[in-house]
N, C-alpha and C. Protein backbone atom coordinates (compact mmCIF):
# COMPACT_ATOMS: atom_id res chain seq x y z
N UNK A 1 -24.48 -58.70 -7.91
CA UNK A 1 -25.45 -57.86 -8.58
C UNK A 1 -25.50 -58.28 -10.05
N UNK A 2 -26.58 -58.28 -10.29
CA UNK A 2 -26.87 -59.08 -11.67
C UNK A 2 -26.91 -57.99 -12.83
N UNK A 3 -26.29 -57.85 -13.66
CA UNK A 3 -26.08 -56.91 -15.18
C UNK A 3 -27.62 -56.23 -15.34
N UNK A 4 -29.05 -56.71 -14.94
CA UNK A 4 -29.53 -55.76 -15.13
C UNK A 4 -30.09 -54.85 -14.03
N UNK A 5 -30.04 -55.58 -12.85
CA UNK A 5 -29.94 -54.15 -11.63
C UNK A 5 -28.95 -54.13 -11.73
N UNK A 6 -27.62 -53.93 -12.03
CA UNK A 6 -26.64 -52.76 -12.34
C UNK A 6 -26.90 -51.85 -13.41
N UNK A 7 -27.69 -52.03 -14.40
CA UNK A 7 -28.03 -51.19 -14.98
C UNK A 7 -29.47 -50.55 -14.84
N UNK A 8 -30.52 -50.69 -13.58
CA UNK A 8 -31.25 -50.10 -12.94
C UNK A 8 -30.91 -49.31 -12.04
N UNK A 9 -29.51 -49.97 -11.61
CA UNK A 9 -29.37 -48.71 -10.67
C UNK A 9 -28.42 -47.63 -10.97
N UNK A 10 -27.55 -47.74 -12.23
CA UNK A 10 -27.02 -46.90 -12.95
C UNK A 10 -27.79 -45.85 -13.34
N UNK A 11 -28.85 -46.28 -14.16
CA UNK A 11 -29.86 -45.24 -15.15
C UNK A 11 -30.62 -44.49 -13.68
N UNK A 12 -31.07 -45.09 -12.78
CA UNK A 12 -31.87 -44.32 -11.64
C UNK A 12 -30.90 -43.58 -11.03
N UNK A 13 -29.51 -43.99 -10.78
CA UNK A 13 -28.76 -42.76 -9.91
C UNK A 13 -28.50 -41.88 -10.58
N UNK A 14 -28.47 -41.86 -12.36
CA UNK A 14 -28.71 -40.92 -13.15
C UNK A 14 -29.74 -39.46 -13.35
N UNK A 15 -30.79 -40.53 -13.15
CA UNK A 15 -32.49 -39.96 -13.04
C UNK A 15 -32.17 -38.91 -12.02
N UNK A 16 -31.73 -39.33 -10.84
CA UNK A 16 -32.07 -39.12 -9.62
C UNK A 16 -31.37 -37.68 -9.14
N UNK A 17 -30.01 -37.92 -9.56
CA UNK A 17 -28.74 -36.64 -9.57
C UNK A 17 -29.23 -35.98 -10.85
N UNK A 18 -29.48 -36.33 -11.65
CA UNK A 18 -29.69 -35.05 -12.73
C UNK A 18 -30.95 -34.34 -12.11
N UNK A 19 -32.00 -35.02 -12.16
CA UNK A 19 -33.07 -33.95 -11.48
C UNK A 19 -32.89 -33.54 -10.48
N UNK A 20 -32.37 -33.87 -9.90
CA UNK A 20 -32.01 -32.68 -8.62
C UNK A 20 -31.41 -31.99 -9.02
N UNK A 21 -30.02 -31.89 -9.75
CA UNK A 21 -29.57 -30.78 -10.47
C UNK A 21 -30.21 -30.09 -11.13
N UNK A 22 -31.37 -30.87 -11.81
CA UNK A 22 -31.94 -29.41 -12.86
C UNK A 22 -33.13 -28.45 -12.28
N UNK A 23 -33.72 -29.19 -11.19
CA UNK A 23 -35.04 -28.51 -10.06
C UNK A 23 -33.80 -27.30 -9.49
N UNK A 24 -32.71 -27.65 -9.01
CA UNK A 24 -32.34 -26.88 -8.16
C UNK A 24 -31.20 -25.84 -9.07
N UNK A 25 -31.05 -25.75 -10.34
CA UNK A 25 -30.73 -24.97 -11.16
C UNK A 25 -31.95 -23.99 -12.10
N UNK A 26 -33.62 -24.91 -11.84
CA UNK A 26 -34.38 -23.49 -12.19
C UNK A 26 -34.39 -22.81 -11.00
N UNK A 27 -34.52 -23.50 -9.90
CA UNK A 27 -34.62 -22.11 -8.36
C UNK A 27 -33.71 -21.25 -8.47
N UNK A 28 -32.45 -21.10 -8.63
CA UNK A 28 -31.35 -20.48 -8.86
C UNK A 28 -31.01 -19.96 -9.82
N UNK A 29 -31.47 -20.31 -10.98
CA UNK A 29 -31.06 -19.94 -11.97
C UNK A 29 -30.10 -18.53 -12.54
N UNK A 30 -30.14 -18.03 -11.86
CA UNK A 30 -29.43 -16.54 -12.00
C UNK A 30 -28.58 -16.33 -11.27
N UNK A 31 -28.15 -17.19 -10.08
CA UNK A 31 -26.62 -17.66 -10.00
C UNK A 31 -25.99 -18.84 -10.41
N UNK A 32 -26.95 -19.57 -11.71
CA UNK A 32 -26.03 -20.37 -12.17
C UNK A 32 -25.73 -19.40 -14.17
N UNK A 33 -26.21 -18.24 -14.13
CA UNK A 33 -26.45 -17.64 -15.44
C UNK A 33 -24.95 -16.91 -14.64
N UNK A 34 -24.77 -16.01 -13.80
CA UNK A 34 -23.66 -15.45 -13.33
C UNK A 34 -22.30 -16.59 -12.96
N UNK A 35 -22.49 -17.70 -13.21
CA UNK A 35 -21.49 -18.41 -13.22
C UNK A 35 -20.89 -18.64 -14.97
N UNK A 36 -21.96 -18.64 -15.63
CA UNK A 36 -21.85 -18.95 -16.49
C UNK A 36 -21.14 -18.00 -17.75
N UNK A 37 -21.62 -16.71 -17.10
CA UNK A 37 -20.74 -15.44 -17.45
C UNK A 37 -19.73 -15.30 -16.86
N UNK A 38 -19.55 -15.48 -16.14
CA UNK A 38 -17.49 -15.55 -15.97
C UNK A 38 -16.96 -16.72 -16.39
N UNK A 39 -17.22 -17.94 -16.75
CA UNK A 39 -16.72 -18.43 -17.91
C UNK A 39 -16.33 -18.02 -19.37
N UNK A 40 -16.88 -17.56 -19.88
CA UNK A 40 -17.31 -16.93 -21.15
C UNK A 40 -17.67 -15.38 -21.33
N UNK A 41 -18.15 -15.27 -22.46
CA UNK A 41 -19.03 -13.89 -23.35
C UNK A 41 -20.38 -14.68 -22.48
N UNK A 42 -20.11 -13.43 -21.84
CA UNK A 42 -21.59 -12.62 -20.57
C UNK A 42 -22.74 -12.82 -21.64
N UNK A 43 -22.84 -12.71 -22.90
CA UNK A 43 -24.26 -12.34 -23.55
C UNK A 43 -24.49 -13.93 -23.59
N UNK A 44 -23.85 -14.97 -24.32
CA UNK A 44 -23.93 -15.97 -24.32
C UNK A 44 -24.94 -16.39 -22.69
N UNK A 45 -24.37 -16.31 -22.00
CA UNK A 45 -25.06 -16.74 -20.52
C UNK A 45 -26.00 -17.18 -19.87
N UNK A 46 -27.68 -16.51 -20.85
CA UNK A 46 -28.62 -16.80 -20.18
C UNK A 46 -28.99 -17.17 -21.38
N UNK A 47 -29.03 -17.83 -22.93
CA UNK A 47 -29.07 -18.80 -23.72
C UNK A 47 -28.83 -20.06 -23.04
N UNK A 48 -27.12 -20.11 -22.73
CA UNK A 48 -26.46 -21.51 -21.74
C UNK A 48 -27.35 -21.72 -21.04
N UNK A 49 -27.51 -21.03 -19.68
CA UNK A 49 -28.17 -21.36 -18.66
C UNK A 49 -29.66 -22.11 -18.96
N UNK A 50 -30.39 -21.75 -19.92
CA UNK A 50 -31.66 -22.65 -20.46
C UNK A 50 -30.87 -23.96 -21.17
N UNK A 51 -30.02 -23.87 -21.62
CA UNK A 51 -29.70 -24.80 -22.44
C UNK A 51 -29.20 -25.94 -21.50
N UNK A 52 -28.43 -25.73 -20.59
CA UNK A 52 -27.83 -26.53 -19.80
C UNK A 52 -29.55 -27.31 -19.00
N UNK A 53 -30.09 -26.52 -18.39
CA UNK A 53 -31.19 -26.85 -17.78
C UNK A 53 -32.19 -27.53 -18.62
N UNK A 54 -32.58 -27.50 -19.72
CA UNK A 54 -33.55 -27.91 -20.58
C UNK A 54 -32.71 -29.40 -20.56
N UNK A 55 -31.12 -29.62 -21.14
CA UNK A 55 -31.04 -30.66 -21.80
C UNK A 55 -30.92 -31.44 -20.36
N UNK A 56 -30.60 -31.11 -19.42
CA UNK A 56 -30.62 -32.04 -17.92
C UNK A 56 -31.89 -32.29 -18.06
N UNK A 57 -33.13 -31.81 -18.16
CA UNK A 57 -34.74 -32.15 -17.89
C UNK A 57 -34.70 -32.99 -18.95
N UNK A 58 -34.50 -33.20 -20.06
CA UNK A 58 -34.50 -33.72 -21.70
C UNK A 58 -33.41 -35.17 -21.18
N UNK A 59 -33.09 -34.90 -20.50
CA UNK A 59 -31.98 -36.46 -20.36
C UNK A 59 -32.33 -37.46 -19.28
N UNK A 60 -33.19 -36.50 -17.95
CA UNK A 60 -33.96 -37.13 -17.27
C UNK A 60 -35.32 -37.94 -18.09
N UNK A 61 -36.08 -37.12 -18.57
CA UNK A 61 -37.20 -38.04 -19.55
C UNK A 61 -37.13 -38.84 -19.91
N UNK A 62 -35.76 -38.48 -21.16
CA UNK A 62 -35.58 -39.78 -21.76
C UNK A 62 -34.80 -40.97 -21.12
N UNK A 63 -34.28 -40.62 -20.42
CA UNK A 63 -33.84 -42.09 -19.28
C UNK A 63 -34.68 -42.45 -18.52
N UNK A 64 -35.61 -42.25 -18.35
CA UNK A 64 -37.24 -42.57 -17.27
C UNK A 64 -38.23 -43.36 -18.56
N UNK A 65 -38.54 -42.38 -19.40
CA UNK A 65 -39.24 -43.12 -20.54
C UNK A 65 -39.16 -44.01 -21.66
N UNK A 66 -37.72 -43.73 -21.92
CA UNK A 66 -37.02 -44.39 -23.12
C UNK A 66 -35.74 -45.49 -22.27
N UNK A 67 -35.91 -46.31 -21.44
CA UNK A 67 -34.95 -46.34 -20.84
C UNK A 67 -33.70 -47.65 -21.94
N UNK A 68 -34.26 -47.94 -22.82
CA UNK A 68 -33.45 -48.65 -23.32
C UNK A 68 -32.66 -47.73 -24.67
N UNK A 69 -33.43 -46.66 -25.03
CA UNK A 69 -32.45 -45.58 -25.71
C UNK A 69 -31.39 -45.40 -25.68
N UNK A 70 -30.54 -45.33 -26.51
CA UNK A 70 -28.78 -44.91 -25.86
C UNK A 70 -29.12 -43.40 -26.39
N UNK A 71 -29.74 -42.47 -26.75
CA UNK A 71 -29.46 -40.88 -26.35
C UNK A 71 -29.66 -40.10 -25.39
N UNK A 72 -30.03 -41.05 -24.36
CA UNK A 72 -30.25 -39.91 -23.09
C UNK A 72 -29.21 -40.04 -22.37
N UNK A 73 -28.22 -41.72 -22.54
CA UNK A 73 -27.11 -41.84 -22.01
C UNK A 73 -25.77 -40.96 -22.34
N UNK A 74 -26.09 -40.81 -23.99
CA UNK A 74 -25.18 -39.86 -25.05
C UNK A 74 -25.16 -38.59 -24.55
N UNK A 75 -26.42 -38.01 -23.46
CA UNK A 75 -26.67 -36.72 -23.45
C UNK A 75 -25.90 -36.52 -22.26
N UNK A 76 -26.22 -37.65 -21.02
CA UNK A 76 -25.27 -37.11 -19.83
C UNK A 76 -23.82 -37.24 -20.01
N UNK A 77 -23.34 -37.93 -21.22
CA UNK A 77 -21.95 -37.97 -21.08
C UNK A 77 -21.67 -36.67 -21.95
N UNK A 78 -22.02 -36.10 -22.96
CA UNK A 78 -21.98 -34.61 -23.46
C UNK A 78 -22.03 -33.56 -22.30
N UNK A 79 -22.95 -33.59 -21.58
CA UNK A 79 -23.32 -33.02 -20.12
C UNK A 79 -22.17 -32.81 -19.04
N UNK A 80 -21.61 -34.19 -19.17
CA UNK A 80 -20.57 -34.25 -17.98
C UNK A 80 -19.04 -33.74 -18.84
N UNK A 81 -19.22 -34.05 -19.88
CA UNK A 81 -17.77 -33.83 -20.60
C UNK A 81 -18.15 -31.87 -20.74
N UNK A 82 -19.05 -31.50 -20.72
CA UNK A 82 -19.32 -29.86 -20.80
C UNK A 82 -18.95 -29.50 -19.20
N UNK A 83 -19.04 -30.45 -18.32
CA UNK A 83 -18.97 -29.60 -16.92
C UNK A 83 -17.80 -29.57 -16.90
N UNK A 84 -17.02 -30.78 -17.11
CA UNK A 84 -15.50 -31.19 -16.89
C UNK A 84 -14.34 -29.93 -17.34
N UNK A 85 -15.11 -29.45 -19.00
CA UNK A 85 -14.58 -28.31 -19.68
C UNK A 85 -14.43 -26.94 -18.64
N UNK A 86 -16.14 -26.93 -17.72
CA UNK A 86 -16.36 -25.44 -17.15
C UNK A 86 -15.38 -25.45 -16.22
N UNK A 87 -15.33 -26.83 -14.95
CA UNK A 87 -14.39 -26.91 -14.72
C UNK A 87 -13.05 -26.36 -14.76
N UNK A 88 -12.62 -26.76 -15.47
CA UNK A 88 -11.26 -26.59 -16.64
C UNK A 88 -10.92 -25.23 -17.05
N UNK A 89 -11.78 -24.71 -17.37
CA UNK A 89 -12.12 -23.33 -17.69
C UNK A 89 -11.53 -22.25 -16.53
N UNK A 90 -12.66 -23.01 -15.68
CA UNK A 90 -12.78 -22.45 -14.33
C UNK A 90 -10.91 -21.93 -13.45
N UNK A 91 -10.57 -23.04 -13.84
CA UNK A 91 -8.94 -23.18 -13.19
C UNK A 91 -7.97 -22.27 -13.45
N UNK A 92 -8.23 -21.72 -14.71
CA UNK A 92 -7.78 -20.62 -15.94
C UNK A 92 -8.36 -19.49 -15.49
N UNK A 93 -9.28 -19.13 -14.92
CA UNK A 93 -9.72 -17.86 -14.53
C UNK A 93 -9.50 -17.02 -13.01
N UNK A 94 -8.95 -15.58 -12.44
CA UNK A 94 -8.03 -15.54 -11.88
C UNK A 94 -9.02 -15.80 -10.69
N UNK A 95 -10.35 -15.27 -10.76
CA UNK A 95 -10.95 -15.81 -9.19
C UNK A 95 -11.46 -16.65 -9.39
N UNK A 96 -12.33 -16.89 -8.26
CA UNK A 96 -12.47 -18.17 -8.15
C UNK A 96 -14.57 -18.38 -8.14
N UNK A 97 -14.62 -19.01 -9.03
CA UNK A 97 -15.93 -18.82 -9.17
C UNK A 97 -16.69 -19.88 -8.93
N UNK A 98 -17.79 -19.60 -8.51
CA UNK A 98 -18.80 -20.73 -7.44
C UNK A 98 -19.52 -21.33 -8.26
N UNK A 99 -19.88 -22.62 -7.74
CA UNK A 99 -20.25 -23.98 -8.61
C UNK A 99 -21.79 -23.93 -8.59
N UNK A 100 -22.57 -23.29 -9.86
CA UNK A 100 -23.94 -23.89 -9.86
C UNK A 100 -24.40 -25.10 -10.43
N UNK A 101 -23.83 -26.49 -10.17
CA UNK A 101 -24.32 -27.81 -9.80
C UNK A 101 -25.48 -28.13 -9.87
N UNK A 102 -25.56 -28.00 -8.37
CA UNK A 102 -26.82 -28.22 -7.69
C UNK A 102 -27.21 -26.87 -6.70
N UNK A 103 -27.74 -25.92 -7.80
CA UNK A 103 -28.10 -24.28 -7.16
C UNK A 103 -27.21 -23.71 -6.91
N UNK A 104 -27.35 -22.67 -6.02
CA UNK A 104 -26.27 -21.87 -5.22
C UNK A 104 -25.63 -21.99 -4.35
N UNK A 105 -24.49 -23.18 -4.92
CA UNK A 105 -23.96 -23.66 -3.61
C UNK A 105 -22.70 -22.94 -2.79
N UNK A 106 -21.67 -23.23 -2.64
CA UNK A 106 -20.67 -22.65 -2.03
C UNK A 106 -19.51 -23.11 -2.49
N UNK A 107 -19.60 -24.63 -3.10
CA UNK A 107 -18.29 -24.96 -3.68
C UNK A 107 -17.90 -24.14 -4.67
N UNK A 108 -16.17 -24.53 -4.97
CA UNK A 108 -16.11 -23.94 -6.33
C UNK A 108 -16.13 -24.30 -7.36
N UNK A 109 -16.48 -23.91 -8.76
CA UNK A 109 -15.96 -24.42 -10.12
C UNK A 109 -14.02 -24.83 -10.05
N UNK A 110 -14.27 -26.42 -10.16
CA UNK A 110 -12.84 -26.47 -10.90
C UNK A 110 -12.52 -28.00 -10.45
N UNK A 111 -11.40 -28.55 -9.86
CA UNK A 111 -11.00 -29.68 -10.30
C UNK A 111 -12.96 -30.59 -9.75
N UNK A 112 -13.02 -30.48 -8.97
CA UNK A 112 -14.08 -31.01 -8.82
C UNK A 112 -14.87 -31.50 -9.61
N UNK A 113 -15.50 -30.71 -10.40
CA UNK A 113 -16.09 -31.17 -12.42
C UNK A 113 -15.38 -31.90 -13.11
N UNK A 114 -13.90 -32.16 -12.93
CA UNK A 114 -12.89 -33.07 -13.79
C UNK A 114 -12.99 -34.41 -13.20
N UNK A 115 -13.39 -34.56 -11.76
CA UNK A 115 -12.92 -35.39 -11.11
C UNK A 115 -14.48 -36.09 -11.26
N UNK A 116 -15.31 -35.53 -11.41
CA UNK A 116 -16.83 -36.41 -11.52
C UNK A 116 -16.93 -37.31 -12.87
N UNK A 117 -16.24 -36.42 -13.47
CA UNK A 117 -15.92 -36.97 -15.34
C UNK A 117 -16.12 -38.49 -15.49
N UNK A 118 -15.08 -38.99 -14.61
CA UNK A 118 -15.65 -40.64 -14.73
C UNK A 118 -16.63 -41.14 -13.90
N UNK A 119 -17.23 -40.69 -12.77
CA UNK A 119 -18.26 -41.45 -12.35
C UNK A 119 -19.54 -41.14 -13.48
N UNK A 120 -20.04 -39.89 -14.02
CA UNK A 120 -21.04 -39.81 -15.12
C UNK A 120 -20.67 -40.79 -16.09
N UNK A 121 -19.14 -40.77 -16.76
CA UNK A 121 -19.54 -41.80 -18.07
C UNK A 121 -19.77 -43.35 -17.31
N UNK A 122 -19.07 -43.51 -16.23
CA UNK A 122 -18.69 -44.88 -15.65
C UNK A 122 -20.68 -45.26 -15.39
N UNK A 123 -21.39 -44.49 -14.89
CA UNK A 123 -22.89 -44.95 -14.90
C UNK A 123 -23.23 -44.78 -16.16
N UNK A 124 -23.24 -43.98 -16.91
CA UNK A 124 -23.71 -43.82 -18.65
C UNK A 124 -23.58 -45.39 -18.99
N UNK A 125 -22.13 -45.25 -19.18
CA UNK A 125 -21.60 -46.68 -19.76
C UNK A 125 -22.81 -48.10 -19.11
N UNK A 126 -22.87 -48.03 -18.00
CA UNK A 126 -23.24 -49.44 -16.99
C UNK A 126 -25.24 -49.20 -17.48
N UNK A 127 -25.12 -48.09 -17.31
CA UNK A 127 -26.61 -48.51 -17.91
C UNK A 127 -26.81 -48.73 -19.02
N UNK A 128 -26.00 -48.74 -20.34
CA UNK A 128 -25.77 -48.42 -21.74
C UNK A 128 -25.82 -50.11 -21.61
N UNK A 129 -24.60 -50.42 -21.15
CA UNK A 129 -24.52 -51.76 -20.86
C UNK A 129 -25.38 -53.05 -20.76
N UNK A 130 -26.38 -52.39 -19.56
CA UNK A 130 -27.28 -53.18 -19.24
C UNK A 130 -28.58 -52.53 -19.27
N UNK A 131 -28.87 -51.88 -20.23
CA UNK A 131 -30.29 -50.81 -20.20
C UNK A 131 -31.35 -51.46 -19.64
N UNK A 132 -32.31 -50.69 -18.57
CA UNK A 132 -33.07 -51.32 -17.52
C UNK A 132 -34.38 -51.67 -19.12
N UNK A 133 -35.35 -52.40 -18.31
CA UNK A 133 -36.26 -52.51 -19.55
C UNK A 133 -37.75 -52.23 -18.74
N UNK A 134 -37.73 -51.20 -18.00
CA UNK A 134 -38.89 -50.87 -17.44
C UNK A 134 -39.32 -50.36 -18.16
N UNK A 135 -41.24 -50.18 -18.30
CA UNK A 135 -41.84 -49.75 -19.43
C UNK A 135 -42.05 -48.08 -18.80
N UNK A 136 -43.07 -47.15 -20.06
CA UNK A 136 -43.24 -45.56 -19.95
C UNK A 136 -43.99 -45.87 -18.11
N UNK A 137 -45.09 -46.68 -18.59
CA UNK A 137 -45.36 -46.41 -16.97
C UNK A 137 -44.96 -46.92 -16.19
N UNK A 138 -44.12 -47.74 -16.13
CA UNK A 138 -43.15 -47.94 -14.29
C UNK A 138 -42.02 -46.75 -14.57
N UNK A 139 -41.76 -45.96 -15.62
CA UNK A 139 -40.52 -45.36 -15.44
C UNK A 139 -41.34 -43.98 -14.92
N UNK A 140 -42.60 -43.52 -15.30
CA UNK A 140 -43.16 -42.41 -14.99
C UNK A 140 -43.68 -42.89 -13.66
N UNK A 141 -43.54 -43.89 -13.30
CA UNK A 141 -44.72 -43.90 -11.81
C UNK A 141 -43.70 -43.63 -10.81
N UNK A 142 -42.16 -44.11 -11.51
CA UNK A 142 -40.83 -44.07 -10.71
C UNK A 142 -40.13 -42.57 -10.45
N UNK A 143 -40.51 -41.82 -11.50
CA UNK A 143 -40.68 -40.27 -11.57
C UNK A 143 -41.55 -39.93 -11.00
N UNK A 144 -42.45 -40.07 -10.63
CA UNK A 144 -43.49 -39.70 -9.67
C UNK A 144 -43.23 -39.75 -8.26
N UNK A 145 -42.76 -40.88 -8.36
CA UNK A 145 -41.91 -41.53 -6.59
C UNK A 145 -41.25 -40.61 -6.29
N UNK A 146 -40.47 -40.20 -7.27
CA UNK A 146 -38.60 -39.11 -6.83
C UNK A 146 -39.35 -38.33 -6.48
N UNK A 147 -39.90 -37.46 -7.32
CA UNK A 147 -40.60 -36.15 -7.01
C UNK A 147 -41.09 -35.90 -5.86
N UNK A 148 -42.15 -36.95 -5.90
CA UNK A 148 -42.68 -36.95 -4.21
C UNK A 148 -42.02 -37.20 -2.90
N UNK A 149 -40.59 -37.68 -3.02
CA UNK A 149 -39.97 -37.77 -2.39
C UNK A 149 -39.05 -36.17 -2.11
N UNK A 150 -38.78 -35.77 -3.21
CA UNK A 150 -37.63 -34.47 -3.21
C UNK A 150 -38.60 -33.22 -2.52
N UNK A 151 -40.25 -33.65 -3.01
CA UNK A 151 -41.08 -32.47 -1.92
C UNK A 151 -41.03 -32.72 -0.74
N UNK A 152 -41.17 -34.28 -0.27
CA UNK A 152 -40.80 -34.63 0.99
C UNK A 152 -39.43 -33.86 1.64
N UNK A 153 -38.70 -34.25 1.33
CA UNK A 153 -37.70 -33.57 1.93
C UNK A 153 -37.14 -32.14 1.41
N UNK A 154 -37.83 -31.54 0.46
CA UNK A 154 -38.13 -29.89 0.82
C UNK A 154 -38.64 -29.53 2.06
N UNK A 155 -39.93 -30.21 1.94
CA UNK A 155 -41.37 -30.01 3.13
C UNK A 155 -40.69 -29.88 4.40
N UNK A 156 -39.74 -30.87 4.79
CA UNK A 156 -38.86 -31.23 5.72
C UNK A 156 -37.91 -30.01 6.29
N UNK A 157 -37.51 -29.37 5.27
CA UNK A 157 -36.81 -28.51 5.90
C UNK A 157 -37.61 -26.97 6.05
N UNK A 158 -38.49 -27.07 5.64
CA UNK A 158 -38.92 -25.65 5.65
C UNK A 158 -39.99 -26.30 6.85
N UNK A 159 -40.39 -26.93 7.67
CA UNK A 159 -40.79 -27.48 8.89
C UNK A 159 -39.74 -27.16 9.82
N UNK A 160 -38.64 -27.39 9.87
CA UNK A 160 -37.69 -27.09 10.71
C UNK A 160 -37.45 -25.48 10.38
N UNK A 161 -37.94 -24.69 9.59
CA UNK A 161 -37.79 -23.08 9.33
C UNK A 161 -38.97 -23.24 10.12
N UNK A 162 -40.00 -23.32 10.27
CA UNK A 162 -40.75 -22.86 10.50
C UNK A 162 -40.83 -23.01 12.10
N UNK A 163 -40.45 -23.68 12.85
CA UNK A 163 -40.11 -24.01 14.35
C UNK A 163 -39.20 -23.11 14.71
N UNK A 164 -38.36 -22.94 13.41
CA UNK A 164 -37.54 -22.18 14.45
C UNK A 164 -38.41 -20.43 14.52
N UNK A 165 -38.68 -20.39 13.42
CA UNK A 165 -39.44 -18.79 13.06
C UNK A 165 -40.70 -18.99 14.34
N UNK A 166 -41.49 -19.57 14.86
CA UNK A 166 -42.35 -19.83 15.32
C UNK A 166 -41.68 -19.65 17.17
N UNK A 167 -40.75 -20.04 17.00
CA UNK A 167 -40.11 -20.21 18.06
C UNK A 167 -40.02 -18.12 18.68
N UNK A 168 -39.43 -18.19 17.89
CA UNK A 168 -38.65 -16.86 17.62
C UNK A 168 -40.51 -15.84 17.65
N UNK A 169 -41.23 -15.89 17.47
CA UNK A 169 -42.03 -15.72 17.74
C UNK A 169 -43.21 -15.52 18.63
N UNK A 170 -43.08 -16.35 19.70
CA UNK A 170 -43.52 -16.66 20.70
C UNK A 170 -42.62 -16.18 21.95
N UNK A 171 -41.41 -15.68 21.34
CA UNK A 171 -40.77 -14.88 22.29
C UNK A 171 -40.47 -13.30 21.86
N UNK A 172 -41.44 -13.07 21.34
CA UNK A 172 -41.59 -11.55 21.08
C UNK A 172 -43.21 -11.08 21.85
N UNK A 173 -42.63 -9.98 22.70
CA UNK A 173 -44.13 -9.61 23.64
C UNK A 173 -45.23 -9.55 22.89
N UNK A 174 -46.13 -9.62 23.03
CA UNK A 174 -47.99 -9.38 22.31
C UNK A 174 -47.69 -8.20 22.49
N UNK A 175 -48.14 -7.24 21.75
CA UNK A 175 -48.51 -5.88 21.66
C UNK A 175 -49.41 -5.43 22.88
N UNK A 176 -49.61 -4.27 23.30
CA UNK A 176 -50.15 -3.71 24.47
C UNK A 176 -52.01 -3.41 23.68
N UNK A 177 -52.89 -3.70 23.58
CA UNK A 177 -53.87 -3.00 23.50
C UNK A 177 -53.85 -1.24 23.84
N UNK A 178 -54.05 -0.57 22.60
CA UNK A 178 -54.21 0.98 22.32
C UNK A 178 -55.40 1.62 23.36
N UNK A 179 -55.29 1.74 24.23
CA UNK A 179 -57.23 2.99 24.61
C UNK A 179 -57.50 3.20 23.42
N UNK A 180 -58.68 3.23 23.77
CA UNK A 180 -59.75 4.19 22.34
C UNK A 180 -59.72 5.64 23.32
N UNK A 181 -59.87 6.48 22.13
CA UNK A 181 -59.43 7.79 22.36
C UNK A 181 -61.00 8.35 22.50
C-alpha cells in the first residue's frame, strides 16, 4: 500500500466512523446528554452534548473538504483523547453507565474508550502523514456517496420492520362489517 492510499484510507475510515457517530448521536441525543450527566455537573450536559456533536460534524467537513489540513486531524485526536478521559471517568463512577458512541447503545462507558485511544491517533497520525489530496468536489461527491449509502442501509432495516409489521398484520382477522341500524 502506497503512503498515499494509506492516507486515503486513514482520513475516509475517519470520515466514515465519525459520521456515523455524529448522525447517530443527533437521533439519540438525550441518551447521549444523560450519559453525559453522570459524568459530570448535570447542567453542563446538554452544552457538551452539542459540543461533542457539532465538533464530530466540524471534523467530518473538514477532513472531506480540507483534506490536506492538519486541524480536522488535531480535532479527532482532541475528540478521542476526550472519550478516552469519559472513559476513565466512567471507571471511577459506582454504576455503570452506557456508552453514547454511536447512539443508544448497550455497551458500557469505560475501558473500551481507552482502548480505541490508539487506533484514532494511529489513523489521525497516517493521514497527517500522508494527507489524501482529493479536491472540495471529489471529497463532497465522496460525502455524498457515504450518505447515500448510510440511507441505504437505514432503508434496509426498516424494510425488514416493515415485513415483519406487515406480517403481523395479515394475521390479525378483518373486522366484521357493522349492520346499518
Amino acid at each position: 500500500m502506497t503512503s498515499s492510499t494509506a492516507g486515503v484510507v486513514g482520513q475516509g475510515a475517519l470520515v466514515a466512523i465519525f459520521l456515523v457517530a455524529a448522525l447517530s448521536k443527533i437521533l439519540t441525543h438525550r441518551d447521549l446528554t444523560q450519559t453525559i450527566a453522570k459524568l459530570g455537573p448535570g447542567a453542563a450536559a446538554r452544552p457538551a452534548t452539542l459540543l461533542v456533536i457539532g465538533a464530530e460534524l466540524l471534523a467530518v467537513v473538514g477532513l472531506t473538504v480540507l483534506p490536506g489540513q492538519t486541524w480536522p486531524r488535531v480535532l479527532i485526536a482532541l475528540l478521542a483523547l476526550c472519550f478516552a478521559g469519559a472513559g476513565i471517568r466512567a471507571l471511577g463512577v459506582k454504576e455503570k453507565i452506557r456508552c453514547g458512541c454511536f447512539g443508544g447503545g448497550r455497551a458500557v462507558l469505560g475501558w473500551r474508550q481507552v482502548m480505541y485511544l490508539p487506533l484514532w491517533l494511529g489513523l489521525a497520525a497516517l493521514a497527517e502523514y500522508a494527507s489524501p489530496a482529493w479536491s472540495v468536489d471529489e471529497g463532497l461527491a465522496g460525502l455524498a456517496g457515504l450518505l447515500l449509502v448510510l440511507v441505504a442501509w437505514k432503508l434496509l432495516a426498516e424494510v425488514r420492520l416493515w415485513r415483519v409489521l406487515r406480517g403481523d398484520r395479515l394475521v390479525i382477522p378483518e373486522p366484521k362489517e357493522v349492520p346499518a341500524a
